[in-house]
PDB file of N, CA and C in Angstrom:
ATOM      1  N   UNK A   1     -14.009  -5.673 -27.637  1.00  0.00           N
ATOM      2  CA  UNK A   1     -13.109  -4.526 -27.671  1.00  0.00           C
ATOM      3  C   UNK A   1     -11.707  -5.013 -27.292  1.00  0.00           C
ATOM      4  N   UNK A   2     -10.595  -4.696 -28.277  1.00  0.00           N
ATOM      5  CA  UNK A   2      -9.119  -5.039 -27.727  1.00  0.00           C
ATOM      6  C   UNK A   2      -9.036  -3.788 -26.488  1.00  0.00           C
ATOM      7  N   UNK A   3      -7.923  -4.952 -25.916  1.00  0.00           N
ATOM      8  CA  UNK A   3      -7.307  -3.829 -24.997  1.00  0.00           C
ATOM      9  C   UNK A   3      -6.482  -2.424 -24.985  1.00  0.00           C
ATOM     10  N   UNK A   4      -6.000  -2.338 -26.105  1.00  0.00           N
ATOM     11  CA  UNK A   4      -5.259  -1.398 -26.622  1.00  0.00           C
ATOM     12  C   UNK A   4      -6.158  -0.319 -26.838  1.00  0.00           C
ATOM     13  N   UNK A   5      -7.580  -0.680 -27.391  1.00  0.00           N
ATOM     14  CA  UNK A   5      -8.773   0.236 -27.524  1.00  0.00           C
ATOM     15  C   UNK A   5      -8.816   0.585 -26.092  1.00  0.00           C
ATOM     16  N   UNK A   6      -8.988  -0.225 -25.136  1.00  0.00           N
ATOM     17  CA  UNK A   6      -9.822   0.101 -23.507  1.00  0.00           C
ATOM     18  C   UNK A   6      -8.475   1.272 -23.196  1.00  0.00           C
ATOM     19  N   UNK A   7      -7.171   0.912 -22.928  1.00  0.00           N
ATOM     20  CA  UNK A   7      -6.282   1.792 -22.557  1.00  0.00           C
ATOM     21  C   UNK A   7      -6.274   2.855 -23.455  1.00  0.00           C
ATOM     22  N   UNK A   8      -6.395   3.049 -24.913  1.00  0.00           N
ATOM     23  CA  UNK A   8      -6.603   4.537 -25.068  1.00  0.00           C
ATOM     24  C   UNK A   8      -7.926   5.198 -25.190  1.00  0.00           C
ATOM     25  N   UNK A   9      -9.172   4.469 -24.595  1.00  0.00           N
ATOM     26  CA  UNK A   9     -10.283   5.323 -23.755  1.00  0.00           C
ATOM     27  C   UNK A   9      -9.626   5.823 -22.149  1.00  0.00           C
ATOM     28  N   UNK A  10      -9.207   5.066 -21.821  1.00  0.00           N
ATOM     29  CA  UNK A  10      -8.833   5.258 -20.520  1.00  0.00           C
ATOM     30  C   UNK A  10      -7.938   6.272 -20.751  1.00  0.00           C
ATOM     31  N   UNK A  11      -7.233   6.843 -21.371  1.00  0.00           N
ATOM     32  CA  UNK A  11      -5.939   7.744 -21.327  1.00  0.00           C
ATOM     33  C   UNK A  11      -6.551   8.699 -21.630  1.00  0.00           C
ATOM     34  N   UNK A  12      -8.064   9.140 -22.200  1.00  0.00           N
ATOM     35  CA  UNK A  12      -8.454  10.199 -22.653  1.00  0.00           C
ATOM     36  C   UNK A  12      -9.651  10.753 -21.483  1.00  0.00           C
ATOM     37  N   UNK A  13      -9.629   9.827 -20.660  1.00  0.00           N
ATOM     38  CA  UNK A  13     -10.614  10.242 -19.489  1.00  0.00           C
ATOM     39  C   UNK A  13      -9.929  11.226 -18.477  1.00  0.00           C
ATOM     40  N   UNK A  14     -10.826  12.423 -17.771  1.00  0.00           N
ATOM     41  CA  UNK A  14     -10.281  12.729 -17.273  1.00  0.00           C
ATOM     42  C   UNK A  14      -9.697  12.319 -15.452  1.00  0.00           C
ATOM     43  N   UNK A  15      -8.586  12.897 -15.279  1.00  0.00           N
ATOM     44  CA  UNK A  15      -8.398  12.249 -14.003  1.00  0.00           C
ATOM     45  C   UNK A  15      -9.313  11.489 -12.997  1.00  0.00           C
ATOM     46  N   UNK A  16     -11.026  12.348 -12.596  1.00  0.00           N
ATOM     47  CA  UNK A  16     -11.431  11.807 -11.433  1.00  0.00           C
ATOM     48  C   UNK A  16     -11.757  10.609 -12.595  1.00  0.00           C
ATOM     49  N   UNK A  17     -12.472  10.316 -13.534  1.00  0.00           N
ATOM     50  CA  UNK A  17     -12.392   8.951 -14.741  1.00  0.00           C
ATOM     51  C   UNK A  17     -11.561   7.778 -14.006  1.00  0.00           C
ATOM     52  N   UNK A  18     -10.315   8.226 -14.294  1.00  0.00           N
ATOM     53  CA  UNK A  18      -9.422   7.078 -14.535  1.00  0.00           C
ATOM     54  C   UNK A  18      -9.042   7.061 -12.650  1.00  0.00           C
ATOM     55  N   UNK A  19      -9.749   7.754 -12.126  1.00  0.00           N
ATOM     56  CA  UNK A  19      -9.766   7.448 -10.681  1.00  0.00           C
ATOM     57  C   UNK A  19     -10.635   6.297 -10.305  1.00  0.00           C
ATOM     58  N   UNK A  20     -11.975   6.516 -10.912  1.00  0.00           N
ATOM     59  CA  UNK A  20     -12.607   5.827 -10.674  1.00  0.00           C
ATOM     60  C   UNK A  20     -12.486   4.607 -11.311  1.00  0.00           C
ATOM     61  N   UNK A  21     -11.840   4.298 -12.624  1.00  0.00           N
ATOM     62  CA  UNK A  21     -11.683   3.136 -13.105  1.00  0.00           C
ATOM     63  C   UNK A  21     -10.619   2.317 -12.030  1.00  0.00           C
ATOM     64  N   UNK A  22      -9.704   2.620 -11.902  1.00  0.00           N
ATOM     65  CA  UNK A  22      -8.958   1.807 -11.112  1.00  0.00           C
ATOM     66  C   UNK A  22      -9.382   1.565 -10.035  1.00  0.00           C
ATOM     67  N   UNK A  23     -10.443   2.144  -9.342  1.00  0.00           N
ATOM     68  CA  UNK A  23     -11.261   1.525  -7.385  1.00  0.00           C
ATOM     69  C   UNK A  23     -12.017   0.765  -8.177  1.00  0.00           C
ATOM     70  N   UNK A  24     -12.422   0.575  -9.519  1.00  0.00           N
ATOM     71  CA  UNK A  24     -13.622  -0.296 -10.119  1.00  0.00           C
ATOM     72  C   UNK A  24     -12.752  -1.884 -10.279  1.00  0.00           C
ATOM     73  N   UNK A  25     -11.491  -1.235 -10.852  1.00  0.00           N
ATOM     74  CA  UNK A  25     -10.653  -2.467 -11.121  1.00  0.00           C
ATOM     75  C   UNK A  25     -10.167  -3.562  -9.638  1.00  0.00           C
ATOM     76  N   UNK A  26      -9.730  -2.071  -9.070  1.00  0.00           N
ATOM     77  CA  UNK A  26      -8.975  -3.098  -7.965  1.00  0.00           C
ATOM     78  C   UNK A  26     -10.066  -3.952  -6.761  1.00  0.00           C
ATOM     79  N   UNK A  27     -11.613  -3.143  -6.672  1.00  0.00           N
ATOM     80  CA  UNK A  27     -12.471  -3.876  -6.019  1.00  0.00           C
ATOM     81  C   UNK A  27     -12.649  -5.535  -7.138  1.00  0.00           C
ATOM     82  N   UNK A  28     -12.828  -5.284  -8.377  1.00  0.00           N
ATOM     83  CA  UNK A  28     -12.919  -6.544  -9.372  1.00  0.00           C
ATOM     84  C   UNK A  28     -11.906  -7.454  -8.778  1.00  0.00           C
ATOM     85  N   UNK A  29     -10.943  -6.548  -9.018  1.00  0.00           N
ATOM     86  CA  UNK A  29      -9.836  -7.859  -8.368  1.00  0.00           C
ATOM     87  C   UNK A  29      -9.781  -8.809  -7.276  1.00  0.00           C
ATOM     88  N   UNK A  30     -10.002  -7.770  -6.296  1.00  0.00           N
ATOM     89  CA  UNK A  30     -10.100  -8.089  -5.040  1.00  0.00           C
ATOM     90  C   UNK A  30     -11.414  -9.392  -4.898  1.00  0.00           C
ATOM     91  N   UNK A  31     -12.722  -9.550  -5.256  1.00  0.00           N
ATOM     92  CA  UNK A  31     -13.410  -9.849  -5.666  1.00  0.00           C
ATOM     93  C   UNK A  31     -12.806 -11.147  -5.809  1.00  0.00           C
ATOM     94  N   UNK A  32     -11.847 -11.427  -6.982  1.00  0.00           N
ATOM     95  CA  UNK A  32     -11.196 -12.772  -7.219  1.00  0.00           C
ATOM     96  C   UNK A  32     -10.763 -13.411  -6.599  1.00  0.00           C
ATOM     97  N   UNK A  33     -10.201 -12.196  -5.907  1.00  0.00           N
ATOM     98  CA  UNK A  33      -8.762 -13.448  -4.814  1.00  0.00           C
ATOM     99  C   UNK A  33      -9.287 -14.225  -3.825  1.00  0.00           C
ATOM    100  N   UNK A  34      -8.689 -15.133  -3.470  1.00  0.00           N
ATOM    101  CA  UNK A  34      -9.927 -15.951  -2.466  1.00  0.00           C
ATOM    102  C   UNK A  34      -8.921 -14.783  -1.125  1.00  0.00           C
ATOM    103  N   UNK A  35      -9.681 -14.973   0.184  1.00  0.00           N
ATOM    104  CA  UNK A  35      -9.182 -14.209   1.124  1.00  0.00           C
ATOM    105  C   UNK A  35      -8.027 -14.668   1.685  1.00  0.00           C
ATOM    106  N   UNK A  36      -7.079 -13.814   2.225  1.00  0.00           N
ATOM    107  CA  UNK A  36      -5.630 -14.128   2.729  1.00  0.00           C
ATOM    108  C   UNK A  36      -6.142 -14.265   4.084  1.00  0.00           C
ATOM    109  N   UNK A  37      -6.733 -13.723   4.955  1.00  0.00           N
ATOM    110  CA  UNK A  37      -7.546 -13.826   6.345  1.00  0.00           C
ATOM    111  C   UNK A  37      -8.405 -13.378   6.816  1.00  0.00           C
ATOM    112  N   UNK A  38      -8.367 -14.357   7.264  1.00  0.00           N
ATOM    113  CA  UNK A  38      -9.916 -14.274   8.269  1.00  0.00           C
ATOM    114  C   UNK A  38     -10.874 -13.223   8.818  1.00  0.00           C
ATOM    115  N   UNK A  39     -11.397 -12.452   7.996  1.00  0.00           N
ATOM    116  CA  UNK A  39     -11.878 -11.000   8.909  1.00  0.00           C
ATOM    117  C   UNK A  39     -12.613 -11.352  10.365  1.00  0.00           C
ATOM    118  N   UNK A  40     -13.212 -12.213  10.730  1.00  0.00           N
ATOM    119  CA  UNK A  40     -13.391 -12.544  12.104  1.00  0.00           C
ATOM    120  C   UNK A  40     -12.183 -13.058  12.924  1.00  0.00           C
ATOM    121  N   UNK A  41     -10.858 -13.163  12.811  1.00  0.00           N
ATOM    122  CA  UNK A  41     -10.052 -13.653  13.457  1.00  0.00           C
ATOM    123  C   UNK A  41      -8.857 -12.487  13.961  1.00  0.00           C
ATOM    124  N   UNK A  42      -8.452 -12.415  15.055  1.00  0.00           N
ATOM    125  CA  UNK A  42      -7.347 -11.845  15.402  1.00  0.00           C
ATOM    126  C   UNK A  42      -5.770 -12.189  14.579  1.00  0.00           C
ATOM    127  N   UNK A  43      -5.240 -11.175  14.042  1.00  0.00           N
ATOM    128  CA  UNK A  43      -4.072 -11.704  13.666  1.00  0.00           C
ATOM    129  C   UNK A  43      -2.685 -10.707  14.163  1.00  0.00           C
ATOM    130  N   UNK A  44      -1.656 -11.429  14.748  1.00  0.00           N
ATOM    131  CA  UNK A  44      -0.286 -10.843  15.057  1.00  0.00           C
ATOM    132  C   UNK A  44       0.132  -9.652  14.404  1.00  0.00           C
ATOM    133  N   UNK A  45       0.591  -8.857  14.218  1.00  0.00           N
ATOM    134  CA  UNK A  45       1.094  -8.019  13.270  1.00  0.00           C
ATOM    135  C   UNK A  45       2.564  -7.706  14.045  1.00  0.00           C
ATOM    136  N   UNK A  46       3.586  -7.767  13.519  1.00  0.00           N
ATOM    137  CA  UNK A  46       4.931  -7.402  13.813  1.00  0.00           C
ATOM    138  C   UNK A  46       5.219  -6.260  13.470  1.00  0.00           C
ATOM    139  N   UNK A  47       5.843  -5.667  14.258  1.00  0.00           N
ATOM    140  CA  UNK A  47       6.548  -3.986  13.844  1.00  0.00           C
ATOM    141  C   UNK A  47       7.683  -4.203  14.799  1.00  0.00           C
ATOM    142  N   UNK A  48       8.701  -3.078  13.725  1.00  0.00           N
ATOM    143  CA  UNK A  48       9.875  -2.902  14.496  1.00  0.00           C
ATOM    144  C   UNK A  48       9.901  -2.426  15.519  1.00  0.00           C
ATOM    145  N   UNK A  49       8.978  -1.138  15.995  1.00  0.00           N
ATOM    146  CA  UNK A  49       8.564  -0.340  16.521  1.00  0.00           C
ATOM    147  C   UNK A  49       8.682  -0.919  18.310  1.00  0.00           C
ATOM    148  N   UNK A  50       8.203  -1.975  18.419  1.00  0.00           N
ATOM    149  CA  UNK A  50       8.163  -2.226  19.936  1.00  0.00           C
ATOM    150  C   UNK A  50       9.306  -3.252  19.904  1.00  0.00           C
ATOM    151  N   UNK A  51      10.378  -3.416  18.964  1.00  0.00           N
ATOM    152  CA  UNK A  51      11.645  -3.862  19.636  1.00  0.00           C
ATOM    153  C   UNK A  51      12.554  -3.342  20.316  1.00  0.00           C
ATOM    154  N   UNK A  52      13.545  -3.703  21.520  1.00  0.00           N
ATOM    155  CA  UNK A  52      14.416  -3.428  21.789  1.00  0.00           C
ATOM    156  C   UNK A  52      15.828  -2.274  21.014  1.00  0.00           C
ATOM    157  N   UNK A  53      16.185  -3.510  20.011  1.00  0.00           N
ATOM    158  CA  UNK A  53      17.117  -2.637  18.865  1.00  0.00           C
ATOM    159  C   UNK A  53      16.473  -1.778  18.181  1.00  0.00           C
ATOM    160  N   UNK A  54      15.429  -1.558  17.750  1.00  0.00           N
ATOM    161  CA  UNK A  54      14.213  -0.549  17.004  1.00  0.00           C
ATOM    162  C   UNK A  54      14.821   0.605  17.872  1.00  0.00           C
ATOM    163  N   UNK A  55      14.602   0.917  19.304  1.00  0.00           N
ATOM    164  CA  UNK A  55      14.233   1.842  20.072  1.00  0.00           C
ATOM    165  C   UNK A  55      16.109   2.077  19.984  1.00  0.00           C
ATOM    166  N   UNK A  56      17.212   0.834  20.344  1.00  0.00           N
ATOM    167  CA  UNK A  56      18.956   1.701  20.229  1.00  0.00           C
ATOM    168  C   UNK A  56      18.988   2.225  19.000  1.00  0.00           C
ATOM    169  N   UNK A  57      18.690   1.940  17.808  1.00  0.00           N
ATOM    170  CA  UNK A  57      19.032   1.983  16.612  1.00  0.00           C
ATOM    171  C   UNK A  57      18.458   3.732  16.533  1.00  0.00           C
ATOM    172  N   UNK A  58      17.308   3.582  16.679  1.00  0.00           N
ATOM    173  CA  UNK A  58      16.657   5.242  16.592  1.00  0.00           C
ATOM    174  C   UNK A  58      17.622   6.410  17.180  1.00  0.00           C
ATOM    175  N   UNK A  59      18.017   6.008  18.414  1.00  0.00           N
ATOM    176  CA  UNK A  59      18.657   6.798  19.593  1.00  0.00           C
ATOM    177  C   UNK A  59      19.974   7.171  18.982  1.00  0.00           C
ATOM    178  N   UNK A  60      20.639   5.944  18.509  1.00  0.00           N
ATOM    179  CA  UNK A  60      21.769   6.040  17.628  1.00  0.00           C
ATOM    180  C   UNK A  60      21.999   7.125  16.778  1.00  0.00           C
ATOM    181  N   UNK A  61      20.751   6.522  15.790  1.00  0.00           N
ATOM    182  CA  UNK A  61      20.912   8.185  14.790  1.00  0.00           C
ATOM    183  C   UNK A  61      21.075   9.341  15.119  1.00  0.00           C
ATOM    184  N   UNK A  62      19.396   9.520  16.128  1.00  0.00           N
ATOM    185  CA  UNK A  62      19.374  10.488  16.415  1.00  0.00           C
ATOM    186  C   UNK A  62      20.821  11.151  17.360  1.00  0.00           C
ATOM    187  N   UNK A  63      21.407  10.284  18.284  1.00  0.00           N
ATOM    188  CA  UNK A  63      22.695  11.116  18.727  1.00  0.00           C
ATOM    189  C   UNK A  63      23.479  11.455  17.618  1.00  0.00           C
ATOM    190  N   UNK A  64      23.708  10.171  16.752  1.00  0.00           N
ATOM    191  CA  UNK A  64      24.786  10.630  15.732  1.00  0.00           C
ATOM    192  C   UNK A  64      24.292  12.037  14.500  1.00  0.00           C
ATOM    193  N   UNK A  65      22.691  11.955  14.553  1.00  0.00           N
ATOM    194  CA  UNK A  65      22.565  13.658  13.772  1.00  0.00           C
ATOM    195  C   UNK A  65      22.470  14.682  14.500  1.00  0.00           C
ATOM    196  N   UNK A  66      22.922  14.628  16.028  1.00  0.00           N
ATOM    197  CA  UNK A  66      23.277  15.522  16.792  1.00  0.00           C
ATOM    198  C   UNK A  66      24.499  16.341  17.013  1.00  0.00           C
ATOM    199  N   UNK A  67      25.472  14.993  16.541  1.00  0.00           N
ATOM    200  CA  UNK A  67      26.589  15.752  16.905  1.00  0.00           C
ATOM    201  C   UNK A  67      27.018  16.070  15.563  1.00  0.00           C
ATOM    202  N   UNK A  68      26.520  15.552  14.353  1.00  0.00           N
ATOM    203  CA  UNK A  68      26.948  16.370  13.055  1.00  0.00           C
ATOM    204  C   UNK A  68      26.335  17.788  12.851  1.00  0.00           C
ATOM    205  N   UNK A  69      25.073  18.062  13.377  1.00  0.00           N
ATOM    206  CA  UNK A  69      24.752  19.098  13.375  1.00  0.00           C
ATOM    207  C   UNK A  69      25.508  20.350  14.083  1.00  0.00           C
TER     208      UNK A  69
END
């Protein structure tokens, strides 16, 4: 089957269809990729959230949409 066939089955399915095709696709995919990490391992995650400037920068706004208001 060309692909051009698969995408206009797919365009005629209805929504929960083409819902389910794409969790079918993206588990396939996923499937391929070799893993980015380690599910038994702890890993860092960075957020702005617990920086210093994160917390002026917020305050900032928020004063400065205070006094425009």
């Amino acid at each position: 089957m060309q692909m051009v066939e698969v995408l206009n089955l797919l365009r005629d399915l209805p929504r929960a269809d083409k819902v389910r095709a794409v969790e079918f696709l993206n588990t396939a995919l996923g499937r391929e990729e070799p893993p980015t990490l380690n599910p038994d391992a702890e890993h860092a995650v960075w957020s702005p959230c617990t920086t210093n400037e994160s917390a002026a920068k917020l305050s900032e706004f928020l004063n400065d949409s205070q006094r425009r208001a």
